[in-house]
Protein backbone atom coordinates (compact mmCIF):
# COMPACT_ATOMS: atom_id res chain seq x y z
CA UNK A 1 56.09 18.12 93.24
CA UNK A 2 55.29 15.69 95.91
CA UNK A 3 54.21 11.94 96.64
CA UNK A 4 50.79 10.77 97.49
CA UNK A 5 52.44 9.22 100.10
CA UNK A 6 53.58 12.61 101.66
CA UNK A 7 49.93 14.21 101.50
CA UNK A 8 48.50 11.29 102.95
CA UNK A 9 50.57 11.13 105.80
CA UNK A 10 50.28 14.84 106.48
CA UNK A 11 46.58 14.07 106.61
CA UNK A 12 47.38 12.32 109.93
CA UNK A 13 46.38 8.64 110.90
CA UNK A 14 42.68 9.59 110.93
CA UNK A 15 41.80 10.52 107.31
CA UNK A 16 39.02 9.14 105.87
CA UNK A 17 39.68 6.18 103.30
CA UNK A 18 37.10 7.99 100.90
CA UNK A 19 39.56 10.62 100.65
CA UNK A 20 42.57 8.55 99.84
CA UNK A 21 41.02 7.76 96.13
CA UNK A 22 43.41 8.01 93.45
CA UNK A 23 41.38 10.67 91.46
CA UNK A 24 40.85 12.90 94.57
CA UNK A 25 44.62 13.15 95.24
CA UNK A 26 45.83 13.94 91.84
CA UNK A 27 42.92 16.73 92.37
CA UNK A 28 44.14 18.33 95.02
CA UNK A 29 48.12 17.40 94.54
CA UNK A 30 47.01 19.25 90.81
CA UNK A 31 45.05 22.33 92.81
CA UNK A 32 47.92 22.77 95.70
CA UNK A 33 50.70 23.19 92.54
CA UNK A 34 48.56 25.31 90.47
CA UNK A 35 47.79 27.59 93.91
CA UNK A 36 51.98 27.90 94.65
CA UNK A 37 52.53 28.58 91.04
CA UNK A 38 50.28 31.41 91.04
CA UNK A 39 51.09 32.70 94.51
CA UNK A 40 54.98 32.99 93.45
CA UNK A 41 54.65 33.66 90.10
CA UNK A 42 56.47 30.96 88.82
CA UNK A 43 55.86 27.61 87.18
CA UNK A 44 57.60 25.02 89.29
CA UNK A 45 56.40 22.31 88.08
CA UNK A 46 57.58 23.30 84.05
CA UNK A 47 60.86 24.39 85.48
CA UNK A 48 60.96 21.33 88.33
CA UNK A 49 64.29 19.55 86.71
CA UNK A 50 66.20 23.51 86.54
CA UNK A 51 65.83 23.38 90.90
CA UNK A 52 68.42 21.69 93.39
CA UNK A 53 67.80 18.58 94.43
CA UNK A 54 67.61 20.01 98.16
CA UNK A 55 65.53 22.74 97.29
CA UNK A 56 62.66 20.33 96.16
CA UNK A 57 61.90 19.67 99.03
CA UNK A 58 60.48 23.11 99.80
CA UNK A 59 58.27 22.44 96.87
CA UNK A 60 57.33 19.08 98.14
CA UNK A 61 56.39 20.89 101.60
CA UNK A 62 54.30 23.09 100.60
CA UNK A 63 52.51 20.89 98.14
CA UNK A 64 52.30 18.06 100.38
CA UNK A 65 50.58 20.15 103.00
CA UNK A 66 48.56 22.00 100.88
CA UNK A 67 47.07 19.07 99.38
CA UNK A 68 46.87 17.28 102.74
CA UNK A 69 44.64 19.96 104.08
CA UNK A 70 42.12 19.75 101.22
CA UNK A 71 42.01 16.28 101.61
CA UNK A 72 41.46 16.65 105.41
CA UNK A 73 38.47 19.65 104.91
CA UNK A 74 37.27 16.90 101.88
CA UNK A 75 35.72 14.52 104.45
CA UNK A 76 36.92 15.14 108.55
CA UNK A 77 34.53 11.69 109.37
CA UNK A 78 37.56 9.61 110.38
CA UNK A 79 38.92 11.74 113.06
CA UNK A 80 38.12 11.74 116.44
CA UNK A 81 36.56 15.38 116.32
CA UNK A 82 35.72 18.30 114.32
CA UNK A 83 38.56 20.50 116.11
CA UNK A 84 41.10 17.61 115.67
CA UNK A 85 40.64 17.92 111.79
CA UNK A 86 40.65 21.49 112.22
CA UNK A 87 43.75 21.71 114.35
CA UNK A 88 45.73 19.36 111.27
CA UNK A 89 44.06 21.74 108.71
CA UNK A 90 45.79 24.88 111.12
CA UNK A 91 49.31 23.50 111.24
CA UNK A 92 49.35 22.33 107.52
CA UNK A 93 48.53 25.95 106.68
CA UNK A 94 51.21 26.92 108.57
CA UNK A 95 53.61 24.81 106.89
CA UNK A 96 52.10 25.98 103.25
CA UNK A 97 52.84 29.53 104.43
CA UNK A 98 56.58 29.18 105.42
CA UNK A 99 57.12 27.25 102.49
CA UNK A 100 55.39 29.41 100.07
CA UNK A 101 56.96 32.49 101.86
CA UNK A 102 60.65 31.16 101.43
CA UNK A 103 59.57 30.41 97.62
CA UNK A 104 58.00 33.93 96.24
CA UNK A 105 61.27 35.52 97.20
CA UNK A 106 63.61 36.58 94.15
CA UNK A 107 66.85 36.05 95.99
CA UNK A 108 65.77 32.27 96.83
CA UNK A 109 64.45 31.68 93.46
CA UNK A 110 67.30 32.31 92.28
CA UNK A 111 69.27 30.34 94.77
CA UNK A 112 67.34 27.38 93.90
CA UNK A 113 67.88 27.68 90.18
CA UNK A 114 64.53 29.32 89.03
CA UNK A 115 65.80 31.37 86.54
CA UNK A 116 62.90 32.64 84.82
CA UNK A 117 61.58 34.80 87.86
């Protein structure tokens, strides 16, 4: 539902390279679409080509930042502090939350084209 690109840059400037691995994005791009499928009830990523092109990018929010904030709790070495890592993990929850909010609702499911709600 979203680009490696997207989580990394979420992850802000300072990530650590160790996190950046190939294997350890897919694992938490994997966990942060498994976690929204279960928190609205509905497979997204099954039923990705049934939603509108501009709804996707709700999706890609909310996995992008989702996954971005395990990777930053993964390793927070590379920033400049511990409450600088915490302070990107805060706001990326915040963006999970809107996002994931705007996506368990019926009405917008159905707006988007998720049929089987």
């Amino acid at each position: 539902m979203c680009t490696s690109g997207a989580i990394v840059i979420k992850a802000g400037k300072n990530v650590s390279s160790s996190a950046v691995s190939g294997a350890i994005l897919e694992q938490f791009s994997d966990e942060a679409e498994a976690f929204i499928n279960a928190t609205t009830r509905y497979d997204w990523v099954a039923n990705y080509s049934k939603i509108g092109t501009n709804f996707k990018q709700i999706l890609a929010d909310a996995a992008s930042a989702l996954a971005a904030s395990y990777m930053v709790a993964y390793d927070m070495s590379g920033y400049t502090n511990r409450g600088e890592a915490e302070d990107i993990i805060n706001i990326l929850h915040d963006r999970a939350t809107r996002a994931i909010a705007i996506l368990k609702e019926d009405k917008n499911k159905t707006k988007m084209g998720a049929t089987d709600t």
